[in-house]
PDB file of N, CA and C in Angstrom:
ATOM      1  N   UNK A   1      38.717 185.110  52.062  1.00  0.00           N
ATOM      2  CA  UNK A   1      37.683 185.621  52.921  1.00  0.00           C
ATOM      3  C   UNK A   1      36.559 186.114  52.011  1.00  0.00           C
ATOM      4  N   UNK A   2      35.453 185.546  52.339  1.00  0.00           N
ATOM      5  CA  UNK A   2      34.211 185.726  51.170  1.00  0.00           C
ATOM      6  C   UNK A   2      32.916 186.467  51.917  1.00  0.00           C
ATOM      7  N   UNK A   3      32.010 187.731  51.467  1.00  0.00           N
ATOM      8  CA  UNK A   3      31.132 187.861  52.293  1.00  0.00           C
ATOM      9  C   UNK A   3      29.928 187.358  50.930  1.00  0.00           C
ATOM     10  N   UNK A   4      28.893 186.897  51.460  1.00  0.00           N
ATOM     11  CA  UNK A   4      27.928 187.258  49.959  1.00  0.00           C
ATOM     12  C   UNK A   4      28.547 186.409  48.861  1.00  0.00           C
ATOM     13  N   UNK A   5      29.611 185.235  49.178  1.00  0.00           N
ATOM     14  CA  UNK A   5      30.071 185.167  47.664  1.00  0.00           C
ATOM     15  C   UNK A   5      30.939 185.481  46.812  1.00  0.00           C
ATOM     16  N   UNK A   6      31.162 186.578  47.006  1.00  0.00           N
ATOM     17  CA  UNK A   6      32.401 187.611  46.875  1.00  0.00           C
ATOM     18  C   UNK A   6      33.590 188.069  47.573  1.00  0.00           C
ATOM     19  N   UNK A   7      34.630 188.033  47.124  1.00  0.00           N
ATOM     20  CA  UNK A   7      36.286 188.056  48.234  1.00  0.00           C
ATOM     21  C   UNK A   7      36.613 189.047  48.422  1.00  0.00           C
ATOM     22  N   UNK A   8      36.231 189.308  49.748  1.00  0.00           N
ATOM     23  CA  UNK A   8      36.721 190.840  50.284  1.00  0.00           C
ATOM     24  C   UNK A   8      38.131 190.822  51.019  1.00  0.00           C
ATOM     25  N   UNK A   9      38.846 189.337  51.372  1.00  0.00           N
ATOM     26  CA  UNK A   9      40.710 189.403  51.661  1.00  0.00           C
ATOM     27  C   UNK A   9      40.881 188.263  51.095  1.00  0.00           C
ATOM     28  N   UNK A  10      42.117 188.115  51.796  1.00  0.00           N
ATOM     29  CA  UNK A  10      42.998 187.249  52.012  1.00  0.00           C
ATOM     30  C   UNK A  10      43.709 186.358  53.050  1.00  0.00           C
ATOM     31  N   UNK A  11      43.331 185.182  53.440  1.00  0.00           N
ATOM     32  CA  UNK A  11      44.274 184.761  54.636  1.00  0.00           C
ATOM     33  C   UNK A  11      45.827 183.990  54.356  1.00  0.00           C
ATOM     34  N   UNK A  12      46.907 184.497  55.029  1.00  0.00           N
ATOM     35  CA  UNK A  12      47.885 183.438  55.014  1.00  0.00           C
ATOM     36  C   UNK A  12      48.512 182.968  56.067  1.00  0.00           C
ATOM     37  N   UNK A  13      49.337 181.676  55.889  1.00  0.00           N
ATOM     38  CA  UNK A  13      49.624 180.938  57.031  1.00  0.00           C
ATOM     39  C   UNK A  13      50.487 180.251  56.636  1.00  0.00           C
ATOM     40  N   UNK A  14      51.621 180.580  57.846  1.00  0.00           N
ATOM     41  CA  UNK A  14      53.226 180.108  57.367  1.00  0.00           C
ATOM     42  C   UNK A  14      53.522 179.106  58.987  1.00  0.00           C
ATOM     43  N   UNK A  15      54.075 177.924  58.514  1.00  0.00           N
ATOM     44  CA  UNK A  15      54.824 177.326  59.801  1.00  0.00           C
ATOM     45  C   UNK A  15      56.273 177.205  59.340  1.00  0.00           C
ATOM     46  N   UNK A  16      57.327 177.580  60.209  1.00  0.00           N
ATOM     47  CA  UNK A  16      58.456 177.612  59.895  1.00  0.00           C
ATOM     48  C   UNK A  16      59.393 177.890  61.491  1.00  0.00           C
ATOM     49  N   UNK A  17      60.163 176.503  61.650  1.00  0.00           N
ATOM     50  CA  UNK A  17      60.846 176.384  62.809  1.00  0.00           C
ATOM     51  C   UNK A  17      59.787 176.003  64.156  1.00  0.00           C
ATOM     52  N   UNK A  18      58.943 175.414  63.889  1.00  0.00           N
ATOM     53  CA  UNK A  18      57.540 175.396  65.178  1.00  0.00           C
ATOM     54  C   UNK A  18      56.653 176.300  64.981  1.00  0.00           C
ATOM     55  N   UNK A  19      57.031 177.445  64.609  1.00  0.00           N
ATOM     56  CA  UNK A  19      56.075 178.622  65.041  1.00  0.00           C
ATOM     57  C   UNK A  19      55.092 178.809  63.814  1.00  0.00           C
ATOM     58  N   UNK A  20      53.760 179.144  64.253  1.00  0.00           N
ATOM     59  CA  UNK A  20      53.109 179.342  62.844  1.00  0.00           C
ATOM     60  C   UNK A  20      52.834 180.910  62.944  1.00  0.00           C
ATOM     61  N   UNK A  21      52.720 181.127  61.745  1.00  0.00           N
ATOM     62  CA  UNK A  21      52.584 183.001  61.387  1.00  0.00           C
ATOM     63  C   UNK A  21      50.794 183.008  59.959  1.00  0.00           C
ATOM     64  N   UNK A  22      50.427 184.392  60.937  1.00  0.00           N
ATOM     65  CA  UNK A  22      49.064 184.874  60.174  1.00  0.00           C
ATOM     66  C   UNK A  22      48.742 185.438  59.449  1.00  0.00           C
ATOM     67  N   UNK A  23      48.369 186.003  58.753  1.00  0.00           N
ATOM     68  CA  UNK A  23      47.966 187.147  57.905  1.00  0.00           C
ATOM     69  C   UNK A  23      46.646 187.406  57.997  1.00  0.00           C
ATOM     70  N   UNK A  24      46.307 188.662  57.434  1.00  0.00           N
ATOM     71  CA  UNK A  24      45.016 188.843  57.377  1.00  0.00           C
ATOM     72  C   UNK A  24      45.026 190.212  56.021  1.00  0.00           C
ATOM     73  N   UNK A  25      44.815 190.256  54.965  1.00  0.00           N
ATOM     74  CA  UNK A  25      44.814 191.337  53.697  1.00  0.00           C
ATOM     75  C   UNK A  25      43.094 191.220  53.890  1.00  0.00           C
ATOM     76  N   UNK A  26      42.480 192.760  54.303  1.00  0.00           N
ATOM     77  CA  UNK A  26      41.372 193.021  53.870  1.00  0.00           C
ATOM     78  C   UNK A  26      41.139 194.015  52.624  1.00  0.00           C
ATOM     79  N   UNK A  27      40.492 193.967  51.829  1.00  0.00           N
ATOM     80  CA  UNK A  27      40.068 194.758  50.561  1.00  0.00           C
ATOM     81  C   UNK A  27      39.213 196.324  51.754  1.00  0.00           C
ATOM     82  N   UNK A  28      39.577 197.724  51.887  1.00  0.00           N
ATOM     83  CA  UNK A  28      38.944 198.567  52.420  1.00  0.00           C
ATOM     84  C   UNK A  28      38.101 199.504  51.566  1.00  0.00           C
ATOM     85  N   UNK A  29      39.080 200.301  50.656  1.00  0.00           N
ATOM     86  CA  UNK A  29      38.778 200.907  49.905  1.00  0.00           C
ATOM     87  C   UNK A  29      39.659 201.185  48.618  1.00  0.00           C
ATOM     88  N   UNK A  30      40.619 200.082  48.330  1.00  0.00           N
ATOM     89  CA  UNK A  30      41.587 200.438  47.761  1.00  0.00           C
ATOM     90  C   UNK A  30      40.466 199.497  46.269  1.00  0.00           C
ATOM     91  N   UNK A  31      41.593 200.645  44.689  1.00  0.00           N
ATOM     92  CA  UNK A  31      40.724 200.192  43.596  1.00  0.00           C
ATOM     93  C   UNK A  31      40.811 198.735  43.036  1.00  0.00           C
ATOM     94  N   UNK A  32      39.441 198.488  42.734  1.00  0.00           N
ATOM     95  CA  UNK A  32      39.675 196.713  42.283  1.00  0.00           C
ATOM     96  C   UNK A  32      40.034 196.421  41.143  1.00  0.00           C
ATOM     97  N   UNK A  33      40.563 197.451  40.162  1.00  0.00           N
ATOM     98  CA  UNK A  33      40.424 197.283  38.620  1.00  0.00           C
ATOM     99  C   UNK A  33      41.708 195.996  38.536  1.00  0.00           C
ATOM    100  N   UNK A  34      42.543 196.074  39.384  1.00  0.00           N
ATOM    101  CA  UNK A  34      43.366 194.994  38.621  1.00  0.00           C
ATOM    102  C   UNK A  34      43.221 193.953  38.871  1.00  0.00           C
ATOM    103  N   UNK A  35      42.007 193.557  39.988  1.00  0.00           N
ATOM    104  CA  UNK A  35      41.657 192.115  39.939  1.00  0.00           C
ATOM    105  C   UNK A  35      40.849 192.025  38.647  1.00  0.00           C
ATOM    106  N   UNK A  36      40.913 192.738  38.057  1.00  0.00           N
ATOM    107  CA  UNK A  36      39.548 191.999  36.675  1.00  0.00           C
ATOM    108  C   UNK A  36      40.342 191.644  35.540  1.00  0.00           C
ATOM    109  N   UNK A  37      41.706 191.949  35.768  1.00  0.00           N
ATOM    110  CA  UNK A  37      42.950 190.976  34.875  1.00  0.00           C
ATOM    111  C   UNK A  37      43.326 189.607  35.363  1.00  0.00           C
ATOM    112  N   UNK A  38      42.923 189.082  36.338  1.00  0.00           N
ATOM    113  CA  UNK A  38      43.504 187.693  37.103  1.00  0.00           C
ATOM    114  C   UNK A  38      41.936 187.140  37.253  1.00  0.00           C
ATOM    115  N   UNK A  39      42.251 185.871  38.094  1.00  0.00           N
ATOM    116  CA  UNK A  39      41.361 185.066  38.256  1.00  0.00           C
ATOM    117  C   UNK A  39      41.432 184.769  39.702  1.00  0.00           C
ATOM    118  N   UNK A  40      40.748 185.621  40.559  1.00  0.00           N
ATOM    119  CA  UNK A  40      41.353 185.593  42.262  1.00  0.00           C
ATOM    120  C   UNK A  40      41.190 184.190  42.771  1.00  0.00           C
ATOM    121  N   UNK A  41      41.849 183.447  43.220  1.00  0.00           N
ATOM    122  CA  UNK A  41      41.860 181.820  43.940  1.00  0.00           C
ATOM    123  C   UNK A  41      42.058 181.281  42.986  1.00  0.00           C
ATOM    124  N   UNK A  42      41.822 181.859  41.688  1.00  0.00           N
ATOM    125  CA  UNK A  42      41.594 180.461  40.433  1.00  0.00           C
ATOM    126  C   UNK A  42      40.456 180.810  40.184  1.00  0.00           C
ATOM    127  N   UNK A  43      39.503 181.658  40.233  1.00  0.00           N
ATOM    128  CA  UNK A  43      38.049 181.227  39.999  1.00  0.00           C
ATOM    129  C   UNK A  43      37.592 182.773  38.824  1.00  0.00           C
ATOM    130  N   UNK A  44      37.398 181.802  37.646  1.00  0.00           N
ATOM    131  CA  UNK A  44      36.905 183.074  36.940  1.00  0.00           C
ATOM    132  C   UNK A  44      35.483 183.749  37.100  1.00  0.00           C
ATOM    133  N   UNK A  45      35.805 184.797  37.120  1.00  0.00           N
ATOM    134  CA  UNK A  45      34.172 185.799  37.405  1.00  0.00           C
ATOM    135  C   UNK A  45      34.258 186.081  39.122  1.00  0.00           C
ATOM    136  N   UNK A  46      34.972 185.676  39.540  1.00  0.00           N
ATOM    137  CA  UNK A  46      34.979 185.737  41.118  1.00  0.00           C
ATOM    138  C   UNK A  46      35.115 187.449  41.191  1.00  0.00           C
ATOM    139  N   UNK A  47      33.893 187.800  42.057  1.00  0.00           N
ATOM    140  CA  UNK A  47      33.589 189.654  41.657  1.00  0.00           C
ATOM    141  C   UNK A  47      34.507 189.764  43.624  1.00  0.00           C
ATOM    142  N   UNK A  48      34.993 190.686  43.187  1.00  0.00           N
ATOM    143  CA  UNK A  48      35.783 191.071  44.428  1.00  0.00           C
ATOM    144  C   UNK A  48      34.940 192.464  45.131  1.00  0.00           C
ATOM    145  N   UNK A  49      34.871 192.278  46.453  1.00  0.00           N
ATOM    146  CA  UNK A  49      34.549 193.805  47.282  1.00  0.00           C
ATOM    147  C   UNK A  49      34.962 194.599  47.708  1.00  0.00           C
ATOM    148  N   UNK A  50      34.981 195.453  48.563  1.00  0.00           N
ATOM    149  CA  UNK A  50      35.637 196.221  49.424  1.00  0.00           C
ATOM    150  C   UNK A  50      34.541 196.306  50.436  1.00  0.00           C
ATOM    151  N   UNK A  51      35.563 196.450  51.781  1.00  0.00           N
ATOM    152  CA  UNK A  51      34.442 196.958  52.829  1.00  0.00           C
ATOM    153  C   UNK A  51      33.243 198.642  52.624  1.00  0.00           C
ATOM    154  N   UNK A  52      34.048 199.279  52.046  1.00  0.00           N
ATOM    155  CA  UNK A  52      34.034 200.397  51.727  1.00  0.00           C
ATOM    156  C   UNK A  52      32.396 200.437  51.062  1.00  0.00           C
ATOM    157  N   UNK A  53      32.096 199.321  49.960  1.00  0.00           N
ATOM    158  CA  UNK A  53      31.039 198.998  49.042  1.00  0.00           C
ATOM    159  C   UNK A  53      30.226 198.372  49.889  1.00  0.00           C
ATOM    160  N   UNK A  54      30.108 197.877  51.309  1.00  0.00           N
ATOM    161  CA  UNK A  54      29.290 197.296  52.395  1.00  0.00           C
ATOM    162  C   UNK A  54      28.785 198.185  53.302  1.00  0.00           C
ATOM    163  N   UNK A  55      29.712 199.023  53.895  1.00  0.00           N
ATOM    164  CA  UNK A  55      29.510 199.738  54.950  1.00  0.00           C
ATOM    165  C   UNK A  55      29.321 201.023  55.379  1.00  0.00           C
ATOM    166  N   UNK A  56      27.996 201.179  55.580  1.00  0.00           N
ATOM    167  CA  UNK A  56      27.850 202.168  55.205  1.00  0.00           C
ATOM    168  C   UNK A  56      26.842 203.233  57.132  1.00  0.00           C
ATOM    169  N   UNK A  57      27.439 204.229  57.243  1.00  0.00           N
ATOM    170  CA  UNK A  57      28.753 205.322  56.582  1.00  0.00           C
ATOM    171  C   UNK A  57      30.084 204.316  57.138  1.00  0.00           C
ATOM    172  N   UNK A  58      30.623 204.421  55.747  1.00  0.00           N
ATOM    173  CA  UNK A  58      32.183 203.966  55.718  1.00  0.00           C
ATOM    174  C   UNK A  58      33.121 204.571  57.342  1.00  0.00           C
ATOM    175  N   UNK A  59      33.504 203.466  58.100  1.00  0.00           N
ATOM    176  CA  UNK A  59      34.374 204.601  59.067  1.00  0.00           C
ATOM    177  C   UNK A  59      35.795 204.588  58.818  1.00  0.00           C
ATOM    178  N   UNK A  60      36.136 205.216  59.447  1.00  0.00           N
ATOM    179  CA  UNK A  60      37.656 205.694  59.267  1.00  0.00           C
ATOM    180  C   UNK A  60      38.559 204.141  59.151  1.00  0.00           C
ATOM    181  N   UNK A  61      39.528 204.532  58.657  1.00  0.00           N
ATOM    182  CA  UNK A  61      40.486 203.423  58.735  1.00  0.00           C
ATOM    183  C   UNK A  61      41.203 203.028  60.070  1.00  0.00           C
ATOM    184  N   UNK A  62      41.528 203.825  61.148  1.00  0.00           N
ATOM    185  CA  UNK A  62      41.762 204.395  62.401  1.00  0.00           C
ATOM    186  C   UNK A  62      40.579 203.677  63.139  1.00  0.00           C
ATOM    187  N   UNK A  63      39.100 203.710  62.723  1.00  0.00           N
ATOM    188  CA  UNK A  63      38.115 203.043  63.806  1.00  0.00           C
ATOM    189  C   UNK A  63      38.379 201.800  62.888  1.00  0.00           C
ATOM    190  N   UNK A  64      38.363 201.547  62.048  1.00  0.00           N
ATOM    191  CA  UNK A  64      37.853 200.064  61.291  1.00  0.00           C
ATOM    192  C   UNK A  64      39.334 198.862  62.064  1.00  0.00           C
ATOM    193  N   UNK A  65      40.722 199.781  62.068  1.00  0.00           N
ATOM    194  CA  UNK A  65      41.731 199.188  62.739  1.00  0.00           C
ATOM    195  C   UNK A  65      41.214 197.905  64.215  1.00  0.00           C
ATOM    196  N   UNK A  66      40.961 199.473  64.765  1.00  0.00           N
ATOM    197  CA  UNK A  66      40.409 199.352  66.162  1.00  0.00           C
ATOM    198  C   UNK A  66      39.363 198.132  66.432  1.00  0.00           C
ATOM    199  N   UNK A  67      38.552 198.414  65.654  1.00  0.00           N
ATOM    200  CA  UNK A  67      37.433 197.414  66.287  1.00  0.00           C
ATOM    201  C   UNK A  67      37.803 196.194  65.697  1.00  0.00           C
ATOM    202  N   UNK A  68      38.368 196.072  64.148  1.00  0.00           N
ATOM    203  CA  UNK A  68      39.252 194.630  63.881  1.00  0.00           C
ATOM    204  C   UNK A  68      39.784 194.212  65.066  1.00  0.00           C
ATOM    205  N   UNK A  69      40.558 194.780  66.000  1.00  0.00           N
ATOM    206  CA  UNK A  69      41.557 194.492  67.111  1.00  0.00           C
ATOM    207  C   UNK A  69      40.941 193.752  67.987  1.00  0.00           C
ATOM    208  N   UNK A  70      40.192 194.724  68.659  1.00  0.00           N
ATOM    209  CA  UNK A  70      39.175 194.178  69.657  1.00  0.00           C
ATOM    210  C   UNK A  70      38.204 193.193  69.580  1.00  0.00           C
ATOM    211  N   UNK A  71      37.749 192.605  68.539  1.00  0.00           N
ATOM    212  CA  UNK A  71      36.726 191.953  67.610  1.00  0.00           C
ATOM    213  C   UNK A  71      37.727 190.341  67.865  1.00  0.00           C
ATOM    214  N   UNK A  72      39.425 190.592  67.309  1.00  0.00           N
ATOM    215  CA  UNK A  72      40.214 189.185  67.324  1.00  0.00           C
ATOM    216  C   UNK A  72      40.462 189.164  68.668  1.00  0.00           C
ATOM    217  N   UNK A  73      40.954 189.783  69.487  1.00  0.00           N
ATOM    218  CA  UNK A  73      41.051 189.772  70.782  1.00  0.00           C
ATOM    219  C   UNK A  73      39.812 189.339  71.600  1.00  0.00           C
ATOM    220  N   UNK A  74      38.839 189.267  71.531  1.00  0.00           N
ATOM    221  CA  UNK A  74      37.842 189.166  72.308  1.00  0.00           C
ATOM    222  C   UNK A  74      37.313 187.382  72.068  1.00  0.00           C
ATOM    223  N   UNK A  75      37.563 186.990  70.810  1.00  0.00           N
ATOM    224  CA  UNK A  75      37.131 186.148  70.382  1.00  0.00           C
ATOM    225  C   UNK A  75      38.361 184.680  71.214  1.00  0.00           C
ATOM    226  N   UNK A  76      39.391 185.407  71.747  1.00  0.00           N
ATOM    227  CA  UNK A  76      39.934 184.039  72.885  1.00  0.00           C
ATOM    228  C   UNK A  76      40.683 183.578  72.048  1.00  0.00           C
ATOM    229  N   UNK A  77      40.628 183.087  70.771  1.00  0.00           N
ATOM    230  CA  UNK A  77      41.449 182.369  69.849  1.00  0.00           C
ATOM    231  C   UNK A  77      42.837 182.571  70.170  1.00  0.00           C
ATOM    232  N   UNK A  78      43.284 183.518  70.223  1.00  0.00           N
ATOM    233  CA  UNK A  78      44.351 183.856  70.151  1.00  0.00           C
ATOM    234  C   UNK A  78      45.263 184.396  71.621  1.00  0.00           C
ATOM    235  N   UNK A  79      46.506 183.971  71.741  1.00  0.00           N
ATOM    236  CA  UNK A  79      47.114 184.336  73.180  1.00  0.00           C
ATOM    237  C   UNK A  79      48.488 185.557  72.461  1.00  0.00           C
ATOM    238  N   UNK A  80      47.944 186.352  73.579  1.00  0.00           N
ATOM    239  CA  UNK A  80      48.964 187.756  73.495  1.00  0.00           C
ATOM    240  C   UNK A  80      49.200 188.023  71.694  1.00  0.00           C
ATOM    241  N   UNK A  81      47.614 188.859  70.721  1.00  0.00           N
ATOM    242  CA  UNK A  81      48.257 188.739  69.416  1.00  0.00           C
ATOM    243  C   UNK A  81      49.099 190.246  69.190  1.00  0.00           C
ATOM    244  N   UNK A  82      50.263 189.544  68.359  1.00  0.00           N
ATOM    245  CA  UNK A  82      50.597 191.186  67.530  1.00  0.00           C
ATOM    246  C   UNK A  82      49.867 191.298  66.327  1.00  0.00           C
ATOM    247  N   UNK A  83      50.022 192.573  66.195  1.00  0.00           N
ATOM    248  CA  UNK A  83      49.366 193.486  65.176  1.00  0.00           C
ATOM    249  C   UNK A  83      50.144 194.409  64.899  1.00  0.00           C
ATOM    250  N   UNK A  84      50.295 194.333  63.836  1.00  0.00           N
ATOM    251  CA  UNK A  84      51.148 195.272  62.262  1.00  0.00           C
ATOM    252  C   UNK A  84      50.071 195.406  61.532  1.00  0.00           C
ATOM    253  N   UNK A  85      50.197 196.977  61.567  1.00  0.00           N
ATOM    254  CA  UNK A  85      49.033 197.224  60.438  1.00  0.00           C
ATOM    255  C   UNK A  85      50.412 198.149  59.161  1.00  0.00           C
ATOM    256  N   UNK A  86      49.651 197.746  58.116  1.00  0.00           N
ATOM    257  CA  UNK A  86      51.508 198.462  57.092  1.00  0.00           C
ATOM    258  C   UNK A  86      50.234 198.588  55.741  1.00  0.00           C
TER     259      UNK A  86
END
């Protein structure tokens, strides 16, 4: 997931037995220092973000949940989604 160029998550996607499974890893505010030991996707120099470094005033993790929710839900894609936030 790239805004600007720069990788602010991660998507994954598993099929196993019919069923396919989602992921979604967003970068919020957690520190980036140990991506500057790897090469994120493969790609060297690839500068990583956080929402945190975009958005500004930063909201809570509690609203940022929320409106993620409502934001995938609204968009139809998806029938009856769960959500695990961990």
């Amino acid at each position: 997931v790239y805004v600007d160029g720069r990788k602010i998550g991660s998507l994954g996607f598993k099929i196993r037995r019919g069923c396919s499974y989602h992921g979604l890893a967003l970068n919020l505010d957690c520190a980036l220092t140990g991506f500057q030991t790897i090469n994120p996707c493969g790609y060297a120099g690839l500068e990583m973000v956080r929402i945190q470094d975009l958005v500004t005033p930063y909201p809570s993790f509690e609203q940022l949940c929320q409106d993620f929710i409502e934001y995938i839900k609204a968009t139809g894609y998806f029938n009856d989604p769960e959500v695990k936030i961990e």
